[in-house]
C-alpha atoms as a PDB file:
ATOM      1  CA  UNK A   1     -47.324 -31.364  49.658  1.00  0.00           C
ATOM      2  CA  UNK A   2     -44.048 -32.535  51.197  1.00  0.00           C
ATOM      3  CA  UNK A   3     -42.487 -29.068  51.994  1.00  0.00           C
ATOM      4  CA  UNK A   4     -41.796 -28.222  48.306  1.00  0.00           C
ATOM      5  CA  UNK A   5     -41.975 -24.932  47.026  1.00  0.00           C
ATOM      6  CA  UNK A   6     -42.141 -23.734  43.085  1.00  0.00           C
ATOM      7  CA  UNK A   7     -39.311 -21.452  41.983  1.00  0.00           C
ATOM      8  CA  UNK A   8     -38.475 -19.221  39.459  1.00  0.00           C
ATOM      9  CA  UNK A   9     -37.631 -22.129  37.020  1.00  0.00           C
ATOM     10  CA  UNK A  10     -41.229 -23.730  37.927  1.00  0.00           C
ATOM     11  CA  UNK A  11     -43.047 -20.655  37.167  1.00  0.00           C
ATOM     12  CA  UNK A  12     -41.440 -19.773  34.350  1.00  0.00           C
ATOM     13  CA  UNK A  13     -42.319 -23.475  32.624  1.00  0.00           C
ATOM     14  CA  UNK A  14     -45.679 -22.721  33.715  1.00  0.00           C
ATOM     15  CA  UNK A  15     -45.936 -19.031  32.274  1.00  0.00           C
ATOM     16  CA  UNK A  16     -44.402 -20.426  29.295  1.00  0.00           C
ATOM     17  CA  UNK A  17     -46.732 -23.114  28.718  1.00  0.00           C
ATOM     18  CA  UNK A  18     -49.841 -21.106  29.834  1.00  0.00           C
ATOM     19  CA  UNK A  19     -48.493 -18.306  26.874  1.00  0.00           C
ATOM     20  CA  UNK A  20     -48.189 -20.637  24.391  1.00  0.00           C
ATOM     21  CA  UNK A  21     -52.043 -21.972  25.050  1.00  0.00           C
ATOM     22  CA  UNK A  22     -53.178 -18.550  25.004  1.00  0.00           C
ATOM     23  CA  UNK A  23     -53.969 -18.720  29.103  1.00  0.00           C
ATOM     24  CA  UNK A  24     -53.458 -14.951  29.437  1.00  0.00           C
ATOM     25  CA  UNK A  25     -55.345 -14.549  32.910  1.00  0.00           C
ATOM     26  CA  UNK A  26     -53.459 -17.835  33.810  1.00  0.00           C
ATOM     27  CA  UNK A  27     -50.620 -16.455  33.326  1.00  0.00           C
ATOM     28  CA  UNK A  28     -50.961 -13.065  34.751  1.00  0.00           C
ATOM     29  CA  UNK A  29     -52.135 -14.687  37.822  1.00  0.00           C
ATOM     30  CA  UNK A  30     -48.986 -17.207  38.134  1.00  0.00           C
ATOM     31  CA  UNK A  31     -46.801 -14.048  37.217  1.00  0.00           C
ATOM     32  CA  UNK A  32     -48.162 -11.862  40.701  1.00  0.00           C
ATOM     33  CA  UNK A  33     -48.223 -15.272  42.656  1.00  0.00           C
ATOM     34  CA  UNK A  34     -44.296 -15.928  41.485  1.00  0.00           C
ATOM     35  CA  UNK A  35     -43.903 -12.355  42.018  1.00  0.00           C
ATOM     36  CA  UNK A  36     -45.316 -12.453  45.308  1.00  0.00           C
ATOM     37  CA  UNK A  37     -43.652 -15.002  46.578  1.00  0.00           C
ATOM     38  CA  UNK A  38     -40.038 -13.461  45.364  1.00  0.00           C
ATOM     39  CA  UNK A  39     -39.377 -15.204  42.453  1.00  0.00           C
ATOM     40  CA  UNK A  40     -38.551 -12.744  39.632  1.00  0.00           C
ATOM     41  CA  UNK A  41     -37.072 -10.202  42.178  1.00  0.00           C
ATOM     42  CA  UNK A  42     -35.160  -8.671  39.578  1.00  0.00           C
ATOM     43  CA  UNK A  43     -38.351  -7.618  37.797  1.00  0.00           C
ATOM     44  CA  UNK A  44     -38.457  -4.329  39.513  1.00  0.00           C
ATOM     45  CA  UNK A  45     -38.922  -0.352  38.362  1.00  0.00           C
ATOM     46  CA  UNK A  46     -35.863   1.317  38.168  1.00  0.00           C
ATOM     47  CA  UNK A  47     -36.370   5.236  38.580  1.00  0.00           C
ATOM     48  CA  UNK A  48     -39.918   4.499  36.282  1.00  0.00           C
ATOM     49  CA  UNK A  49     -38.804   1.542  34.089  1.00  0.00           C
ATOM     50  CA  UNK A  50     -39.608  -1.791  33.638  1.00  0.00           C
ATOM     51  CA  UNK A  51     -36.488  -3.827  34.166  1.00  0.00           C
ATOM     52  CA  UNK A  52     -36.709  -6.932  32.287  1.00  0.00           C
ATOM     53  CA  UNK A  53     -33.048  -8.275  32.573  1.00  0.00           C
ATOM     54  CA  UNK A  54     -32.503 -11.841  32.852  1.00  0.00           C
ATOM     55  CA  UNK A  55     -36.807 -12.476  32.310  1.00  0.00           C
ATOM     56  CA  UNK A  56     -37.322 -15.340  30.231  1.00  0.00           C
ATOM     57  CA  UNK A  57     -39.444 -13.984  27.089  1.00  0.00           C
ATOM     58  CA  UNK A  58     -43.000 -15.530  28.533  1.00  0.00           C
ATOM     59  CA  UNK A  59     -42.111 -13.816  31.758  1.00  0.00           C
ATOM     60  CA  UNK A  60     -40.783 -10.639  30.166  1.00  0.00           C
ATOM     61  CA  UNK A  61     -43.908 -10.334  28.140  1.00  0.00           C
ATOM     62  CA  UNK A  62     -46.603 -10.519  30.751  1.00  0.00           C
ATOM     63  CA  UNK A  63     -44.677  -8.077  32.670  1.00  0.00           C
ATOM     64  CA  UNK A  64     -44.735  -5.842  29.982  1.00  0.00           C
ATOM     65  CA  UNK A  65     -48.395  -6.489  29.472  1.00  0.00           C
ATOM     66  CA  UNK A  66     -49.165  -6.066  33.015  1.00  0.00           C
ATOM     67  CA  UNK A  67     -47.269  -2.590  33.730  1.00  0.00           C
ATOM     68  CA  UNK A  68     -49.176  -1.313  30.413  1.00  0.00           C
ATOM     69  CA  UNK A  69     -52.095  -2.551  32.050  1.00  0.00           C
ATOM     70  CA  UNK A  70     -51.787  -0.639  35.134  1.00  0.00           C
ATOM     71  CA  UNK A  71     -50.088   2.124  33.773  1.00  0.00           C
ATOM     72  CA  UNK A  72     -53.354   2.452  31.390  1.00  0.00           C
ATOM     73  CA  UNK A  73     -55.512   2.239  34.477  1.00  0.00           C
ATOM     74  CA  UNK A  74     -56.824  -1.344  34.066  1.00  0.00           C
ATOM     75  CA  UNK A  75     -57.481  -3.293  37.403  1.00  0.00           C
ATOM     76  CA  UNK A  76     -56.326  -6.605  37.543  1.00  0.00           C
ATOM     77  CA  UNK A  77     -57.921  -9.240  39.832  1.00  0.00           C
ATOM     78  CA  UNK A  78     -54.813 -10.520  40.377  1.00  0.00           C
ATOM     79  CA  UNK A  79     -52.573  -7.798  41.787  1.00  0.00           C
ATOM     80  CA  UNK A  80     -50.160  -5.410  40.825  1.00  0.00           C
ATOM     81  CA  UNK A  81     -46.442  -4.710  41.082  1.00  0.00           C
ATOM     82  CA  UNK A  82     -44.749  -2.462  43.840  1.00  0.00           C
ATOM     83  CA  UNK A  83     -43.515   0.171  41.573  1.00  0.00           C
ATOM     84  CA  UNK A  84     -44.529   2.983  39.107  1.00  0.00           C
ATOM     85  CA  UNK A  85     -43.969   2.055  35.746  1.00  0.00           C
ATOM     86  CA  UNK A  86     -43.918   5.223  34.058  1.00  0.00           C
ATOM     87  CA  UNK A  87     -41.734   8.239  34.708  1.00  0.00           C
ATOM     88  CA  UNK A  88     -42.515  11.622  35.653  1.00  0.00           C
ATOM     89  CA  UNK A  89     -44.096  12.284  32.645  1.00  0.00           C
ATOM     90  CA  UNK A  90     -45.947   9.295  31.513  1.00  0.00           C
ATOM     91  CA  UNK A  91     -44.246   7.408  29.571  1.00  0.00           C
ATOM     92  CA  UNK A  92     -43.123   3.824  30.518  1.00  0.00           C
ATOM     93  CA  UNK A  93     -39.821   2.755  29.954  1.00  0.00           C
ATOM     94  CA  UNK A  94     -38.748  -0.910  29.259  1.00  0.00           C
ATOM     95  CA  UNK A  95     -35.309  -2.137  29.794  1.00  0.00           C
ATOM     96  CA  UNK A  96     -34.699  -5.063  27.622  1.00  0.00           C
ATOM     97  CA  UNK A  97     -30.854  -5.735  27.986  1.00  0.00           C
ATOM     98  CA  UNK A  98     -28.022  -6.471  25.371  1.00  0.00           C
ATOM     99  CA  UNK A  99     -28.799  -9.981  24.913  1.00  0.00           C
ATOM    100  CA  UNK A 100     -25.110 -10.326  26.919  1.00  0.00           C
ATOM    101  CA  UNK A 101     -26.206 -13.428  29.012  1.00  0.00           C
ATOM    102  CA  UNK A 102     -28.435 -15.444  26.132  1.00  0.00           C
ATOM    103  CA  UNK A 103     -27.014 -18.430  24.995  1.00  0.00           C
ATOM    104  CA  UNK A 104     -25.342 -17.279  21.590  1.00  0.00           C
ATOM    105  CA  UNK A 105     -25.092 -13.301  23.117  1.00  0.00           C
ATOM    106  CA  UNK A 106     -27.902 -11.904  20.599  1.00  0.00           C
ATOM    107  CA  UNK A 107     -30.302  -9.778  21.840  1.00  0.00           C
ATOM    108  CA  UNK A 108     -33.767 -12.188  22.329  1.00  0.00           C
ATOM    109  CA  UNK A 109     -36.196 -10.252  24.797  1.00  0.00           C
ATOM    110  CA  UNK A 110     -35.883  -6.951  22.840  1.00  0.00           C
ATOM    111  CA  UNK A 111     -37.415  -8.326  19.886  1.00  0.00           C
ATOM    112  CA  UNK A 112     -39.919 -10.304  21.577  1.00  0.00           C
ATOM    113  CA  UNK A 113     -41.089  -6.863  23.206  1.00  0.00           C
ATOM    114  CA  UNK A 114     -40.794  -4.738  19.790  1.00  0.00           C
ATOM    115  CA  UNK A 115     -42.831  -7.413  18.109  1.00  0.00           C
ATOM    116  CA  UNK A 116     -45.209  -7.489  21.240  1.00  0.00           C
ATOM    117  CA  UNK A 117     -45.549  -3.519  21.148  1.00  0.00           C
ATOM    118  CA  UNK A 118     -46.082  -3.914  17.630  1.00  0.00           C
ATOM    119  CA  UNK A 119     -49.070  -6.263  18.022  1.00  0.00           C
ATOM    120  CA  UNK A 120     -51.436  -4.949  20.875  1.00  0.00           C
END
């Protein structure tokens, strides 16, 4: 309580650990409240997609989870994004990136989402 304010690296150590516990609503909640206070700005919707550039995988995923939530009409008690996640037509579009800025330059969220589509 001396003045110090969590940032995108505290939040995303938080959604990451909250993931890996299986915290879902834990982490949805620390994902708007990051969110809401700016962190993640580059999560946005670019003309109807999802732009997950430069998410950490935790992050990306409960983004993804979240704009398939309220693109599928599910409320969520603990917000939702500015932004339409679908296009014109309905479908939602994710943007995963080349993998250009990981450490060794392989792709790493776009599997994580494939596998995560693949799953739920």
């Amino acid at each position: 309580q001396r003045g110090l304010e969590p940032d995108i690296i505290t939040y995303s150590a938080l959604i990451s650990a909250c993931e890996t516990s299986g915290r879902l609503s834990e982490v949805r909640a620390l994902l708007f409240e990051a969110y809401s206070r700016g962190c993640f700005s580059n999560l946005r919707s670019v003309r109807g997609a999802l732009d997950l550039h430069e998410l950490s995988v935790p992050v990306a995923r409960m983004a993804v989870r979240s704009a398939l939530d309220e693109r599928l009409g599910r409320k969520s008690e603990e917000g939702q994004f500015r932004g339409s996640w679908s296009t014109s037509k309905g479908d939602v579009v994710i943007i995963t990136g080349r993998g250009k800025h990981s450490e060794d330059g392989d792709a790493v969220l776009r599997p994580a989402i494939r596998a995560l589509l693949k799953g739920e």
